[in-house]
C-alpha atoms as a PDB file:
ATOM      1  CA  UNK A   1     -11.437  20.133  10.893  1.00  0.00           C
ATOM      2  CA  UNK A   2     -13.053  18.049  13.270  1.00  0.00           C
ATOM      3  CA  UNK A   3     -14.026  13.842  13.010  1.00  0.00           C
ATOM      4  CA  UNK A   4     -17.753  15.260  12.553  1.00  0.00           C
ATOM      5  CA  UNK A   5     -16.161  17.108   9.198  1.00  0.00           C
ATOM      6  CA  UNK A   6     -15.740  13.769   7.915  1.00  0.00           C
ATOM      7  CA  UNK A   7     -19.030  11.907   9.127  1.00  0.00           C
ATOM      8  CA  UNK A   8     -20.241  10.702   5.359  1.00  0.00           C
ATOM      9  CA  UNK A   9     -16.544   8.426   5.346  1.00  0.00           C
ATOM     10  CA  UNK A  10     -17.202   4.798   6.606  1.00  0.00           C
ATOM     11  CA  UNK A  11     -13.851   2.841   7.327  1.00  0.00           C
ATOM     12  CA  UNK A  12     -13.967  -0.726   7.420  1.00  0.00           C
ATOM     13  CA  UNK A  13     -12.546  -2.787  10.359  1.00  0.00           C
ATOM     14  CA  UNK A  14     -10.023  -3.832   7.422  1.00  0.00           C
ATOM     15  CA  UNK A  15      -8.489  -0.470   6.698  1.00  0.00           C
ATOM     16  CA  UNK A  16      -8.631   0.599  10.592  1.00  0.00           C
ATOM     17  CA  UNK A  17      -6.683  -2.412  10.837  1.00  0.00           C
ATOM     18  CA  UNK A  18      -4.074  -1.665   7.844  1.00  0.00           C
ATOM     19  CA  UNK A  19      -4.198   1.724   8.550  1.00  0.00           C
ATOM     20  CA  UNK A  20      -3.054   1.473  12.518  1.00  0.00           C
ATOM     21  CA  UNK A  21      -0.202  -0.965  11.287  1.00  0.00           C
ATOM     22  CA  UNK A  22       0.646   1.895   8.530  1.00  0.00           C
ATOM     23  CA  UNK A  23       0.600   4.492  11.164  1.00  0.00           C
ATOM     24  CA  UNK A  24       3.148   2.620  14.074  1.00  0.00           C
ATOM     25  CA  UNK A  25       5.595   1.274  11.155  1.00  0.00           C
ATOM     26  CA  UNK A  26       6.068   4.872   9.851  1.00  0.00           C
ATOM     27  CA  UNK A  27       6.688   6.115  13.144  1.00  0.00           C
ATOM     28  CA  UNK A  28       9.070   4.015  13.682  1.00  0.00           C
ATOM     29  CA  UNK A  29      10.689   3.961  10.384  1.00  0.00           C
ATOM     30  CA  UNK A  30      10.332   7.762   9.289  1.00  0.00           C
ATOM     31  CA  UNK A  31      11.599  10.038  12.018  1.00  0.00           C
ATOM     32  CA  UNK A  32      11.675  12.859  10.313  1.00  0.00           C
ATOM     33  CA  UNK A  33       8.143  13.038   9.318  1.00  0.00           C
ATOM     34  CA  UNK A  34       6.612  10.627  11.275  1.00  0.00           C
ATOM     35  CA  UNK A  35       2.990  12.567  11.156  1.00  0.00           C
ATOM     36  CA  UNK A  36       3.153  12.669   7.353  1.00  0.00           C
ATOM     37  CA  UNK A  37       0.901   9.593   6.290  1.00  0.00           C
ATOM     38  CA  UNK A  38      -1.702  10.852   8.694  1.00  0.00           C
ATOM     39  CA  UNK A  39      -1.887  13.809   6.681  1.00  0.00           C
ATOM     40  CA  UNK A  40      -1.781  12.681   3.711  1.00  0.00           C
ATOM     41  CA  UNK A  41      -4.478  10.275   4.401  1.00  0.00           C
ATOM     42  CA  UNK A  42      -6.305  13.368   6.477  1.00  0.00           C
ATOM     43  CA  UNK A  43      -6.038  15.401   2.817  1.00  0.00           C
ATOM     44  CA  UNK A  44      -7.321  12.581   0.725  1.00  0.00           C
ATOM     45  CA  UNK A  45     -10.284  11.713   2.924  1.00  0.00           C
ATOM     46  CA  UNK A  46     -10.957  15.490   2.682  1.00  0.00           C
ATOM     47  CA  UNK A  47     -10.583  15.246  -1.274  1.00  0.00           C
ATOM     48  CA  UNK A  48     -12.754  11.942  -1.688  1.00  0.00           C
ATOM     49  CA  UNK A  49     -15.628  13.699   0.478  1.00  0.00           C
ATOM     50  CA  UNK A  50     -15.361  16.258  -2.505  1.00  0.00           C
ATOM     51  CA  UNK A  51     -15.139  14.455  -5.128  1.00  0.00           C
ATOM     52  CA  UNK A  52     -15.056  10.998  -5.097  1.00  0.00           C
ATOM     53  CA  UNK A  53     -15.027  10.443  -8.656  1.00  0.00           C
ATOM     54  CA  UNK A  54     -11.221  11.246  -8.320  1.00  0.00           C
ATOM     55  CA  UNK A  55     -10.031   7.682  -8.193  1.00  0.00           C
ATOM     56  CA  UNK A  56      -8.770   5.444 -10.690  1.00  0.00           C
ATOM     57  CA  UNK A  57     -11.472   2.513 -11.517  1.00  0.00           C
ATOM     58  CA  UNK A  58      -9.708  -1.032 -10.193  1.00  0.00           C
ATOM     59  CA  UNK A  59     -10.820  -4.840 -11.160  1.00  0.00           C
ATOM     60  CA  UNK A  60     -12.001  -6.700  -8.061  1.00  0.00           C
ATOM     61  CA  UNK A  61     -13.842 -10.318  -7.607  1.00  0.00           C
ATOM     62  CA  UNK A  62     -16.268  -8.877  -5.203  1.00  0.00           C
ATOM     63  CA  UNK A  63     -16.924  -5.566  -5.488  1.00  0.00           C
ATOM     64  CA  UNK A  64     -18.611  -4.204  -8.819  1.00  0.00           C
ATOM     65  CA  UNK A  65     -17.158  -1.027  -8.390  1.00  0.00           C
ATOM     66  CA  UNK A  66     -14.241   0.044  -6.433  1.00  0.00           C
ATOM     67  CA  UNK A  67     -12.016   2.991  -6.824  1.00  0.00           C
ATOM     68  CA  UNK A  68      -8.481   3.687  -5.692  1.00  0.00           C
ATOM     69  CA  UNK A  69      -6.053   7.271  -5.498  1.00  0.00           C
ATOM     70  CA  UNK A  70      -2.755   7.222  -5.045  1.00  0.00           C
ATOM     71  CA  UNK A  71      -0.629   9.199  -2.382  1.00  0.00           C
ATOM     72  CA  UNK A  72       2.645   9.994  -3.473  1.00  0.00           C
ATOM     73  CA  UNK A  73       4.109  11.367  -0.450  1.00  0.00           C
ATOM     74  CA  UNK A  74       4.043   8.012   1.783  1.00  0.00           C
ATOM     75  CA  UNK A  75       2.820   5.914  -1.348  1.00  0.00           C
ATOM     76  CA  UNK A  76       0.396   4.281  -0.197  1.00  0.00           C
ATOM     77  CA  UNK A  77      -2.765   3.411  -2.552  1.00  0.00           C
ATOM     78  CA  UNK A  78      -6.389   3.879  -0.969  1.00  0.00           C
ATOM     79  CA  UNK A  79      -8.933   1.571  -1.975  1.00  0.00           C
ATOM     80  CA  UNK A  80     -12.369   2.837  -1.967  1.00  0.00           C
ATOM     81  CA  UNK A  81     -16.338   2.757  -3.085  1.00  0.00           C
ATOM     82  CA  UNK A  82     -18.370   5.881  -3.416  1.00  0.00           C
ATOM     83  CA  UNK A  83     -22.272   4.477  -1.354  1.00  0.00           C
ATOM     84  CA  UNK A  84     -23.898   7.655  -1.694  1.00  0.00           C
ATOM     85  CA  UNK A  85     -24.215   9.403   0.688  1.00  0.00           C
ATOM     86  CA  UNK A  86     -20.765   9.042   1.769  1.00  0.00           C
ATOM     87  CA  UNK A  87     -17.425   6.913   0.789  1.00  0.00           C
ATOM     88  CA  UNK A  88     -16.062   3.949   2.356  1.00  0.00           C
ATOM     89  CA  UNK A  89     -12.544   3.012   2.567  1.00  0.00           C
ATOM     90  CA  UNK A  90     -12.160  -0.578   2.154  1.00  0.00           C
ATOM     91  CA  UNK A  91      -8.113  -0.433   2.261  1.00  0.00           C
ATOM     92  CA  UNK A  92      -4.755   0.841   2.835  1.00  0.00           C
ATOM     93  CA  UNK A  93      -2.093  -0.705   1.066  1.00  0.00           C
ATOM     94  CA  UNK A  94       1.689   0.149  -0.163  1.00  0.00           C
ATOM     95  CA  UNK A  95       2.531   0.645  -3.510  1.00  0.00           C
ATOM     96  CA  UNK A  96       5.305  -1.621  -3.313  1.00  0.00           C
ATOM     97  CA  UNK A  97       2.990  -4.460  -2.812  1.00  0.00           C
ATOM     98  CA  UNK A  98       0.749  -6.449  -4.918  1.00  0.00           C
ATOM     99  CA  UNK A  99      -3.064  -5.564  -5.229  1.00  0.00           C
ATOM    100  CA  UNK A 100      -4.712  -6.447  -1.703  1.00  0.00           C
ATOM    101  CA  UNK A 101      -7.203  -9.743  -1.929  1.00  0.00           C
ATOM    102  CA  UNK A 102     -10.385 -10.532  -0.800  1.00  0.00           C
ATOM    103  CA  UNK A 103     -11.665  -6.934  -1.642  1.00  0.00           C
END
């Protein structure tokens, strides 16, 4: 699968951002699989091009409708809105945290 597989997914600077800083702690911190949250996330951009209903429906002040899906391998959540045509991912953020603000 190439980037072009994936054109209809929009990434905000945000999540490029959280998801670069996700990327070099895990390297760092999980030796063993240090590739693994890149595939995960890899698989559920995949899934959410599919079918983006998937995700759970979250409260937020300023979007009307966001969506998130959990990934239980590296346990992160993924925050994102379906904008036909495509999905954007407005966040990456750990389960272990609270809810992300200013979504």
């Amino acid at each position: 699968m190439t980037d072009n597989d994936l054109w209809p997914l929009l990434i905000s600077a945000r999540a490029r951002r959280e998801i670069a800083e996700a990327h070099e702690w895990w390297k760092v911190h999980r030796d063993k699989a240090p590739q693994a949250l890149q595939e995960e996330l890899r698989e559920t951009f995949e899934l959410l091009l599919q079918t983006p209903q998937i995700g759970i429906l979250v409260p937020t002040r300023k979007q009307k409708f966001m969506r998130r899906i959990f990934l239980p391998r590296t346990r992160y959540y993924v925050y994102y809105r379906n904008t036909a045509p495509g999905i954007e991912i407005l966040a990456l953020w750990h389960s272990s945290r609270r809810p992300p603000r200013g979504l």
